[in-house]
C-alpha atoms as a PDB file:
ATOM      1  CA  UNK A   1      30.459 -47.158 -44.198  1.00  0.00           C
ATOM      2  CA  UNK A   2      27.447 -44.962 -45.481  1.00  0.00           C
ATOM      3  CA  UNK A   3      25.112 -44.885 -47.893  1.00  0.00           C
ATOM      4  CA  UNK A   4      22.755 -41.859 -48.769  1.00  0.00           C
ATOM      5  CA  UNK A   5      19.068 -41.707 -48.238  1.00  0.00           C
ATOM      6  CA  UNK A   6      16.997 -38.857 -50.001  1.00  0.00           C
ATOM      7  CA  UNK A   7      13.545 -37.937 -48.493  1.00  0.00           C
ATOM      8  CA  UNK A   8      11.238 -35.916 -49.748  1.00  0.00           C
ATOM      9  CA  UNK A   9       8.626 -34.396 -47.289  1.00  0.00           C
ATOM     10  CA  UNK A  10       6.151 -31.963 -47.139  1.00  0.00           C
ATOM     11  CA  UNK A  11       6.461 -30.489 -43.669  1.00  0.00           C
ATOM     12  CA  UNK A  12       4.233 -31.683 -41.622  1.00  0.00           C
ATOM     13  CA  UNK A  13       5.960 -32.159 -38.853  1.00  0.00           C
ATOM     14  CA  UNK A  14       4.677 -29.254 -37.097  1.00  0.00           C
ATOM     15  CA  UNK A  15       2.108 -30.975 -35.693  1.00  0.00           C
ATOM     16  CA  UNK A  16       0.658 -30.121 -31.976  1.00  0.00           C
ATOM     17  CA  UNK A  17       4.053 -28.379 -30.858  1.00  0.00           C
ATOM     18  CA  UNK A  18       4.129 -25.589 -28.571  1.00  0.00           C
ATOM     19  CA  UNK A  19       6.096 -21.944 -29.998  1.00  0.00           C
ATOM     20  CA  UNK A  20       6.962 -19.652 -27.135  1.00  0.00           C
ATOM     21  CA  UNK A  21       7.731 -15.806 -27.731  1.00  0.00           C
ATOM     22  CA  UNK A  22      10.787 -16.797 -28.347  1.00  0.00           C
ATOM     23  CA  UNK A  23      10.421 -18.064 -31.498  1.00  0.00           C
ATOM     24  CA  UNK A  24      11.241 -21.676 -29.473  1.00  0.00           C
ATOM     25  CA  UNK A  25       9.426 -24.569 -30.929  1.00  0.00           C
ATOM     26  CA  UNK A  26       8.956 -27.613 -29.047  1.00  0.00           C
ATOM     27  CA  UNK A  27       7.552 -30.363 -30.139  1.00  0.00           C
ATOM     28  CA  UNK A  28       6.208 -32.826 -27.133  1.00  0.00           C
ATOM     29  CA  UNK A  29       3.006 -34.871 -26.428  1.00  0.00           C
ATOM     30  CA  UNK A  30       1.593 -35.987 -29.369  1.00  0.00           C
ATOM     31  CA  UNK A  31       3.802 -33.709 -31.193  1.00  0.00           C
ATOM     32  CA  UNK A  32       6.524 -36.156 -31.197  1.00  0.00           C
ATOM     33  CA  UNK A  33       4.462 -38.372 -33.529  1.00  0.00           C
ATOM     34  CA  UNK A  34       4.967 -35.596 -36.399  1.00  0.00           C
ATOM     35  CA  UNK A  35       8.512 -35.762 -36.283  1.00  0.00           C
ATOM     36  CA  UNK A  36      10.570 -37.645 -38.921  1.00  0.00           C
ATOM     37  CA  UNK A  37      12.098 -41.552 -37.784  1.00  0.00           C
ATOM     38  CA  UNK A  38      14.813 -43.074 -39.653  1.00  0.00           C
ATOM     39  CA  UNK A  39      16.788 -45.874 -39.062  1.00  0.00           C
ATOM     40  CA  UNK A  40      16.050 -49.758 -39.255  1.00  0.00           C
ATOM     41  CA  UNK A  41      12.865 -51.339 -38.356  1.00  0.00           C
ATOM     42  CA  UNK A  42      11.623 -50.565 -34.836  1.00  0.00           C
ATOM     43  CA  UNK A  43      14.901 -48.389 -34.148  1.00  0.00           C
ATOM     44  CA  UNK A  44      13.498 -45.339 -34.273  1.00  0.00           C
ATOM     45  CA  UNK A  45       9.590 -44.598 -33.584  1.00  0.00           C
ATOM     46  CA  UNK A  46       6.644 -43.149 -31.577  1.00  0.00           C
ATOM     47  CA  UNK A  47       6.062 -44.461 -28.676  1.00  0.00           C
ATOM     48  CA  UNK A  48       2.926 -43.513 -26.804  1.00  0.00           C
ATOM     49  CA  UNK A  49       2.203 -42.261 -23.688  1.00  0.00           C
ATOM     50  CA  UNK A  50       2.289 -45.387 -20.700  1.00  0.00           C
ATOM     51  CA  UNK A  51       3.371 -47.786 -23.506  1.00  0.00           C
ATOM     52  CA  UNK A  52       7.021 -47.864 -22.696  1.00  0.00           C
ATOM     53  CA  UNK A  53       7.158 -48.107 -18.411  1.00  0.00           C
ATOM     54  CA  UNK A  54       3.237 -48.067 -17.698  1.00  0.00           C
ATOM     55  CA  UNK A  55       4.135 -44.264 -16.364  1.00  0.00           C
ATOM     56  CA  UNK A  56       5.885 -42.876 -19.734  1.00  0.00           C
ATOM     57  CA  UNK A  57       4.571 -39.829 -21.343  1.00  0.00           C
ATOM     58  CA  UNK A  58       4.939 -39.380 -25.028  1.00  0.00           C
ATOM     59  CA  UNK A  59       8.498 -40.315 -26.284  1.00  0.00           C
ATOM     60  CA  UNK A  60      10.482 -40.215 -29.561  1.00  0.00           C
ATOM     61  CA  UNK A  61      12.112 -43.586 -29.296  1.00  0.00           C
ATOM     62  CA  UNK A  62      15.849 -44.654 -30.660  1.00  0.00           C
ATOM     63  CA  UNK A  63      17.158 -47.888 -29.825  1.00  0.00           C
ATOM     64  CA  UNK A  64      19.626 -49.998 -31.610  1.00  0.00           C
ATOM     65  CA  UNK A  65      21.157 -53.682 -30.943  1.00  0.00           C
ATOM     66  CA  UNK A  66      24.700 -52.898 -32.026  1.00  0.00           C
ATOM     67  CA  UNK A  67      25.695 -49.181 -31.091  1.00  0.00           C
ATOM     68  CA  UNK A  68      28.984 -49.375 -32.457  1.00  0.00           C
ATOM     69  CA  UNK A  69      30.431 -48.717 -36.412  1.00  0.00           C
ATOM     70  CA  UNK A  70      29.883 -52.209 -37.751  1.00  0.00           C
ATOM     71  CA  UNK A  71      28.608 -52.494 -40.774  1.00  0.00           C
ATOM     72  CA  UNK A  72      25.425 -54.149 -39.280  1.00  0.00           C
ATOM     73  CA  UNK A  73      25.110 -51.442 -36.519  1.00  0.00           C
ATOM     74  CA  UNK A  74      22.344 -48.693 -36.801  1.00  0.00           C
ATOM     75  CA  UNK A  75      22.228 -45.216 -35.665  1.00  0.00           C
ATOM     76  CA  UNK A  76      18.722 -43.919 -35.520  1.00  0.00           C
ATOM     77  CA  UNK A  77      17.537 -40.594 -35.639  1.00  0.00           C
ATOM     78  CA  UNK A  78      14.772 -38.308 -35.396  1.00  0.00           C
ATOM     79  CA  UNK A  79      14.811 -34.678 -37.047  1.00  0.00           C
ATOM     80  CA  UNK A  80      12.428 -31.772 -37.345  1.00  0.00           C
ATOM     81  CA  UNK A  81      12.772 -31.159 -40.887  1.00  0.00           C
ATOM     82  CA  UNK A  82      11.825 -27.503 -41.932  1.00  0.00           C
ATOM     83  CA  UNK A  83      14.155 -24.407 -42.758  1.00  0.00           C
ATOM     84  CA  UNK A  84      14.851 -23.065 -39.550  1.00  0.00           C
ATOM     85  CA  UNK A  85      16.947 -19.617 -40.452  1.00  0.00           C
ATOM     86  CA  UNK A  86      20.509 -19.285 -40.451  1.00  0.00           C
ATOM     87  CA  UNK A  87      22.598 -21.635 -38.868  1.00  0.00           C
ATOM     88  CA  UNK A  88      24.411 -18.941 -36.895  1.00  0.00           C
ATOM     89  CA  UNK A  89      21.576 -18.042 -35.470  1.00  0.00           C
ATOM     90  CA  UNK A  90      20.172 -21.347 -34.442  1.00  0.00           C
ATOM     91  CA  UNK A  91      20.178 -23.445 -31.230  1.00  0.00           C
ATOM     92  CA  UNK A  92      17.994 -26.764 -30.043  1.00  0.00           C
ATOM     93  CA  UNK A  93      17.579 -28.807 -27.321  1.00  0.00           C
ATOM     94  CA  UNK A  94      16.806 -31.903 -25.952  1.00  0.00           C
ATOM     95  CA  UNK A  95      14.886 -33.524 -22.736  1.00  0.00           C
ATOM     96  CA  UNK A  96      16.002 -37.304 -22.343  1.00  0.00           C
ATOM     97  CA  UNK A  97      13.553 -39.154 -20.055  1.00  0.00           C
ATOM     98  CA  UNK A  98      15.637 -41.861 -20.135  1.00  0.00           C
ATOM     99  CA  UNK A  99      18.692 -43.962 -21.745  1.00  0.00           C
ATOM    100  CA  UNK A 100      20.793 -47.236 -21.560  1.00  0.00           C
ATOM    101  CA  UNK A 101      24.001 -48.458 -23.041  1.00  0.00           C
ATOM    102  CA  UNK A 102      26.588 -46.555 -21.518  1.00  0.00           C
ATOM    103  CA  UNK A 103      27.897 -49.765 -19.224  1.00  0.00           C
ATOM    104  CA  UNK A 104      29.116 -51.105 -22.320  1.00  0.00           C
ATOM    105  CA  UNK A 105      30.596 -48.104 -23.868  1.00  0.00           C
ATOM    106  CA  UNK A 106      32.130 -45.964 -21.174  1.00  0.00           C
ATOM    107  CA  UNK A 107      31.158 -43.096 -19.322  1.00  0.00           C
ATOM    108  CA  UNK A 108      29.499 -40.460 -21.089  1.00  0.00           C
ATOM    109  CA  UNK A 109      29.829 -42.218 -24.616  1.00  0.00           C
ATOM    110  CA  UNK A 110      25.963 -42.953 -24.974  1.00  0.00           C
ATOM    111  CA  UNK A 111      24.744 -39.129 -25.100  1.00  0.00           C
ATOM    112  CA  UNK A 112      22.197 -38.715 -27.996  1.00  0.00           C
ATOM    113  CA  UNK A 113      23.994 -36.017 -30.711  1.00  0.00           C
ATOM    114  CA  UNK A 114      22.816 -33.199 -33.535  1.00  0.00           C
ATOM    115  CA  UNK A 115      23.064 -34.297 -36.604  1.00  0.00           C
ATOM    116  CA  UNK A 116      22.191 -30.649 -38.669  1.00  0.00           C
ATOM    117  CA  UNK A 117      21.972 -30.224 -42.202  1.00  0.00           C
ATOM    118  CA  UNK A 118      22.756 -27.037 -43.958  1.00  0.00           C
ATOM    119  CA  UNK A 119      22.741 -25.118 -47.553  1.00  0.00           C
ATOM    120  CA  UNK A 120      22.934 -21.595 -48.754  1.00  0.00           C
ATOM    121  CA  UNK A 121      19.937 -20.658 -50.265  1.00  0.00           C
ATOM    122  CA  UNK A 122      21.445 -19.631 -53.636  1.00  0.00           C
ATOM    123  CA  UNK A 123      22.176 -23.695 -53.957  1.00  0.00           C
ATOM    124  CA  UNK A 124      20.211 -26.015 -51.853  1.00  0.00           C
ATOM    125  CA  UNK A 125      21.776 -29.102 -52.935  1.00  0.00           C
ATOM    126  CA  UNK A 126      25.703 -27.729 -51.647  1.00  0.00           C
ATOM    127  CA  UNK A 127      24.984 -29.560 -48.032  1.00  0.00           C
ATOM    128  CA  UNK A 128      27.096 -28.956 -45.824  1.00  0.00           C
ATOM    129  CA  UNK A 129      26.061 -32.210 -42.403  1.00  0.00           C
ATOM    130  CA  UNK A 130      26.593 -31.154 -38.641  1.00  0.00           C
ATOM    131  CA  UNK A 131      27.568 -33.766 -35.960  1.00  0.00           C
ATOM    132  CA  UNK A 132      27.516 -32.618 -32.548  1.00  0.00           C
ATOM    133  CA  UNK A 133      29.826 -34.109 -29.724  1.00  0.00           C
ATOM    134  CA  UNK A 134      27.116 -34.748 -27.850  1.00  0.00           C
ATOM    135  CA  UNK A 135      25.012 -33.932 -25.069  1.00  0.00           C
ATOM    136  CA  UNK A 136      21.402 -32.103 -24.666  1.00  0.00           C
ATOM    137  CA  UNK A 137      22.036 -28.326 -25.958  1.00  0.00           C
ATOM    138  CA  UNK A 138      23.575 -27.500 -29.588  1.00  0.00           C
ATOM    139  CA  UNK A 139      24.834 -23.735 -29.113  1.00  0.00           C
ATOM    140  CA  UNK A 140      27.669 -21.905 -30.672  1.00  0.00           C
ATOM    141  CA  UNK A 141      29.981 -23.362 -28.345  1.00  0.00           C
ATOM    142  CA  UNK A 142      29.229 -26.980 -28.864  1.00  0.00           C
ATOM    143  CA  UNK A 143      32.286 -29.061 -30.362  1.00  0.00           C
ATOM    144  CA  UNK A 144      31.073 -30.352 -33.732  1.00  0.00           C
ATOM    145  CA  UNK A 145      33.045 -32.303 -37.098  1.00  0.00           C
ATOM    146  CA  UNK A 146      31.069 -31.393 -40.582  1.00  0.00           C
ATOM    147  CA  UNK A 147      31.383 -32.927 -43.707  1.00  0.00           C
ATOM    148  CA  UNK A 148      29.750 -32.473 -47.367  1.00  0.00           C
ATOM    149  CA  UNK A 149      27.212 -33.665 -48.925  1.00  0.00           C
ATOM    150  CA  UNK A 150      29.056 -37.007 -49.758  1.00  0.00           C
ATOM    151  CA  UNK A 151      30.298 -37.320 -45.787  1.00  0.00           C
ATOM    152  CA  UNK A 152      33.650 -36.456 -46.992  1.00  0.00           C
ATOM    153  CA  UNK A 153      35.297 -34.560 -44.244  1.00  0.00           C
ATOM    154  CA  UNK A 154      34.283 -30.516 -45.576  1.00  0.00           C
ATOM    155  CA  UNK A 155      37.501 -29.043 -47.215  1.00  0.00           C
ATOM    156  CA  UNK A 156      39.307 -31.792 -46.391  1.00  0.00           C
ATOM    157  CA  UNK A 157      39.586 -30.792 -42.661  1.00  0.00           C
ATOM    158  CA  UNK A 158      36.374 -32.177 -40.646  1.00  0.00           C
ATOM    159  CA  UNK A 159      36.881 -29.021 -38.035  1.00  0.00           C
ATOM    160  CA  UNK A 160      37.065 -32.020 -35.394  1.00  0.00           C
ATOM    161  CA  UNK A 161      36.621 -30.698 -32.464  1.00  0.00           C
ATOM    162  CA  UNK A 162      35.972 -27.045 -33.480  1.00  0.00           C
ATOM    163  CA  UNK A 163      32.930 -24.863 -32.091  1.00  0.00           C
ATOM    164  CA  UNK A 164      29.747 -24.158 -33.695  1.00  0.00           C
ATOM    165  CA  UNK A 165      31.087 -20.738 -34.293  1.00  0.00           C
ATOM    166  CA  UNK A 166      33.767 -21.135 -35.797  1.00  0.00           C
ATOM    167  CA  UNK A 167      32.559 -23.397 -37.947  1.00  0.00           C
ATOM    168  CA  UNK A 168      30.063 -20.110 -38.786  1.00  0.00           C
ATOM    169  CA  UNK A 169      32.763 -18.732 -40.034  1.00  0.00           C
ATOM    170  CA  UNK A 170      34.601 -21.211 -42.569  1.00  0.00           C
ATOM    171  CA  UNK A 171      33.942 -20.983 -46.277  1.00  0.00           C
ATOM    172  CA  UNK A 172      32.374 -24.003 -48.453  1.00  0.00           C
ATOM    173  CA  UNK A 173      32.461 -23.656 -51.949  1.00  0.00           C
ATOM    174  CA  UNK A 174      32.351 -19.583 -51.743  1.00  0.00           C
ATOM    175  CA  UNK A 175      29.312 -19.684 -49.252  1.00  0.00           C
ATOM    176  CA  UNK A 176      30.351 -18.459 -45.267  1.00  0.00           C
ATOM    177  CA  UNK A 177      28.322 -21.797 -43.665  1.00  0.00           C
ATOM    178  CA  UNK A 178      27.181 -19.405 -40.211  1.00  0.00           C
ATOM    179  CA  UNK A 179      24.961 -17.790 -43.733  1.00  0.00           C
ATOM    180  CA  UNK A 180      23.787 -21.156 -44.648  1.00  0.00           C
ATOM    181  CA  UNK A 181      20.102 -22.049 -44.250  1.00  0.00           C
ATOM    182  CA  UNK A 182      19.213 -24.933 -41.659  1.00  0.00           C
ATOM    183  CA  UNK A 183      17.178 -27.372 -43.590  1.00  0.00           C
ATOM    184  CA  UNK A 184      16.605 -29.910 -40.748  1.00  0.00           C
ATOM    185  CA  UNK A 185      18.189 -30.502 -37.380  1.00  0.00           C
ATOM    186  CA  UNK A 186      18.148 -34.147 -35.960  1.00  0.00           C
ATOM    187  CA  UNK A 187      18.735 -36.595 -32.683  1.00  0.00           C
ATOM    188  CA  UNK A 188      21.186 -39.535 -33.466  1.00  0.00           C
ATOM    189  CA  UNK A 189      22.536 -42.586 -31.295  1.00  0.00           C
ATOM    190  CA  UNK A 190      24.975 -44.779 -32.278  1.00  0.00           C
ATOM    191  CA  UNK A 191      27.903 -44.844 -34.675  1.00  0.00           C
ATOM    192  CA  UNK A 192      30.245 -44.619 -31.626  1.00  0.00           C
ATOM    193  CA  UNK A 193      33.991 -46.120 -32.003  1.00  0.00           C
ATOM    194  CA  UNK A 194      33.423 -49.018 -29.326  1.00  0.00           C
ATOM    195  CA  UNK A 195      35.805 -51.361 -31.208  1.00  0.00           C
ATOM    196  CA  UNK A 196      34.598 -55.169 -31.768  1.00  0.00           C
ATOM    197  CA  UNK A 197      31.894 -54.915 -28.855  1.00  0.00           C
ATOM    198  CA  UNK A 198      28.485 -55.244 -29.630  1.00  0.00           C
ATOM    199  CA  UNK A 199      26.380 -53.063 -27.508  1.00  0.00           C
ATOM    200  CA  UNK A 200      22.519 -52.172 -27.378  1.00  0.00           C
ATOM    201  CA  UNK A 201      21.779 -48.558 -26.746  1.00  0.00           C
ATOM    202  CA  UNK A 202      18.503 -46.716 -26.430  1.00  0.00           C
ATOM    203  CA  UNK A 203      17.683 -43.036 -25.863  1.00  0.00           C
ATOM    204  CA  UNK A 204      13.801 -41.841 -25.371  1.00  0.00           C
ATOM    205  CA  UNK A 205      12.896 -38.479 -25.123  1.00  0.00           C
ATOM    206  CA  UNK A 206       9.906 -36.369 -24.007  1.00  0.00           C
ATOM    207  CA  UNK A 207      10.469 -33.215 -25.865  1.00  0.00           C
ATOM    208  CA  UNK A 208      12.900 -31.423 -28.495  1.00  0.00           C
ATOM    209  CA  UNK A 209      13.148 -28.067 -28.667  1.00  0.00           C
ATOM    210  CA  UNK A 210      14.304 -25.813 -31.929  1.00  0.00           C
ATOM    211  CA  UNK A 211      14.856 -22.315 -31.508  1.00  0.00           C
ATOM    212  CA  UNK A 212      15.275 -20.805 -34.947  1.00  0.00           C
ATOM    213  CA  UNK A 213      15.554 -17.578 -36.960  1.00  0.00           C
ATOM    214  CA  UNK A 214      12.918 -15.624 -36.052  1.00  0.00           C
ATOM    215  CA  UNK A 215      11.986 -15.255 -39.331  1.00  0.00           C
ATOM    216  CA  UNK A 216      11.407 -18.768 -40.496  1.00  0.00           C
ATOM    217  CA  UNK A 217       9.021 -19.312 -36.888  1.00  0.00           C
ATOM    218  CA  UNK A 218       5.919 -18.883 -39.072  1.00  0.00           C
ATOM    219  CA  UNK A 219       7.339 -21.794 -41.875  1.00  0.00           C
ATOM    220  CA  UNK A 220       8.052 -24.091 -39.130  1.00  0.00           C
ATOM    221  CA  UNK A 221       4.895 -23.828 -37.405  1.00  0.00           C
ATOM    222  CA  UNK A 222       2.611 -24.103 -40.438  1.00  0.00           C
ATOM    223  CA  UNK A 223       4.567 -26.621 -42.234  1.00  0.00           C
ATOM    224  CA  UNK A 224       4.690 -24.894 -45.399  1.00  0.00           C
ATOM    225  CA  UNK A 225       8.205 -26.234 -47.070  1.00  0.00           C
ATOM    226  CA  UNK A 226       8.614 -29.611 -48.327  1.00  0.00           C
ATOM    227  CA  UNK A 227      12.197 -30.402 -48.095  1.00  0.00           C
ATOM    228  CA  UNK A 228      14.505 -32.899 -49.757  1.00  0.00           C
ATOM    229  CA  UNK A 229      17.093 -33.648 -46.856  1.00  0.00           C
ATOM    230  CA  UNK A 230      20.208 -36.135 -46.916  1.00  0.00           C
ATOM    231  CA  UNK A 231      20.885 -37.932 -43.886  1.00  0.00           C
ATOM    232  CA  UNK A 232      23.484 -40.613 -43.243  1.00  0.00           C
ATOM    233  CA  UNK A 233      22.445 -44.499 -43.301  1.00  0.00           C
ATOM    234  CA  UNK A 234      24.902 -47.355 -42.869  1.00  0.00           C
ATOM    235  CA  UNK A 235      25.472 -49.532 -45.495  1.00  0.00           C
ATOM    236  CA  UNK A 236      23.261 -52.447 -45.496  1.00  0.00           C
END
């Protein structure tokens, strides 16, 4: 079960990232530290260069004692929060320097996911939340299941299992969501289905990279938007 947290920032998490000619932005080094943490205390955090394995660089840290959907479970995240263009135009990545808690939870079942949030511009507050499958690249072919604002399943239907692009092309409350801005895009573990078993799970990663609208490169990279973002957070 969820409850809602509301953040306000003011965008600086652009700090000491690297933008390509690309319009790619990734944030490593240092740049990690800028990035927004949620989740309980000490799940999801900053960690320093050598301070993890004595040979680490820089990592955005997520860990979590119970990886499953118990109400005491956590699934911590960490999201560049900016608009970032339209979301059919977007795509991210991630590098994972290293992970643990698949043993308990199967093959393949511990791979960090996107969690994206998205709203046409005419109406920021008709969110429309993006969970990935799974695994390092979000493109238009990644499998995804949305929901609103509320994490009711969107229009009733989830799109379980869908594409990216197709999911461009459903309607929401008479906005097409591939039109809808990107308001922040995000790196979750946890929240997996692992039945009664409680299982620790950890995911630490050297760099994340956003490659948005063209357009919006110069908002990211200046940190110019504050942004009032919903993001889920398990009941306490």
């Amino acid at each position: 079960m969820k409850k809602t947290m509301y953040v306000l920032l003011t965008g600086a998490s652009a700090l000491a990232l690297s933008v390509s000619a690309f319009a790619q932005i990734t944030f490593s080094g240092s740049g990690l530290s800028g990035l927004t943490y949620l989740g309980n205390p000490g799940d999801a955090q900053y960690v320093p260069a050598l301070a993890l394995d004595g040979v680490n660089p820089p990592l955005a840290q997520l860990t979590t004692p119970d990886a499953g959907t118990s109400v005491s479970a956590d699934s911590p995240a960490v999201f560049v929060v900016s608009p970032l263009g339209l979301l059919s135009s977007f795509l991210a990545t991630y590098d994972l320097y290293s992970s643990s808690g698949e043993a308990g939870l199967g093959a393949g079942q511990n791979q960090p996911y996107w969690n994206i949030g998205v709203s046409p511009a005419a109406n920021p507050n008709d969110l429309v939340q993006i969970i990935s499958f799974g695994g390092p690249s979000l493109t238009q072919s990644s499998q995804i299941h949305a929901y609103d604002g509320n994490w009711n399943a969107l229009n009733g239907n989830g799109y379980w299992g869908d594409t990216l692009a197709q999911l461009d092309a459903v309607t929401y409350d008479g906005y097409t969501v591939g039109d809808m801005t990107v308001q922040w895009a995000g790196i979750e573990i946890g929240d997996w289905d692992n039945g009664t078993n409680t299982i620790a799970a950890a995911a630490n990663f050297d760099s994340i990279t956003v490659v948005p609208e063209p357009g919006t490169l110069a908002l990211v990279a200046t940190g110019l938007a504050g942004v009032l973002f919903v993001v889920r957070r398990r009941q306490a």
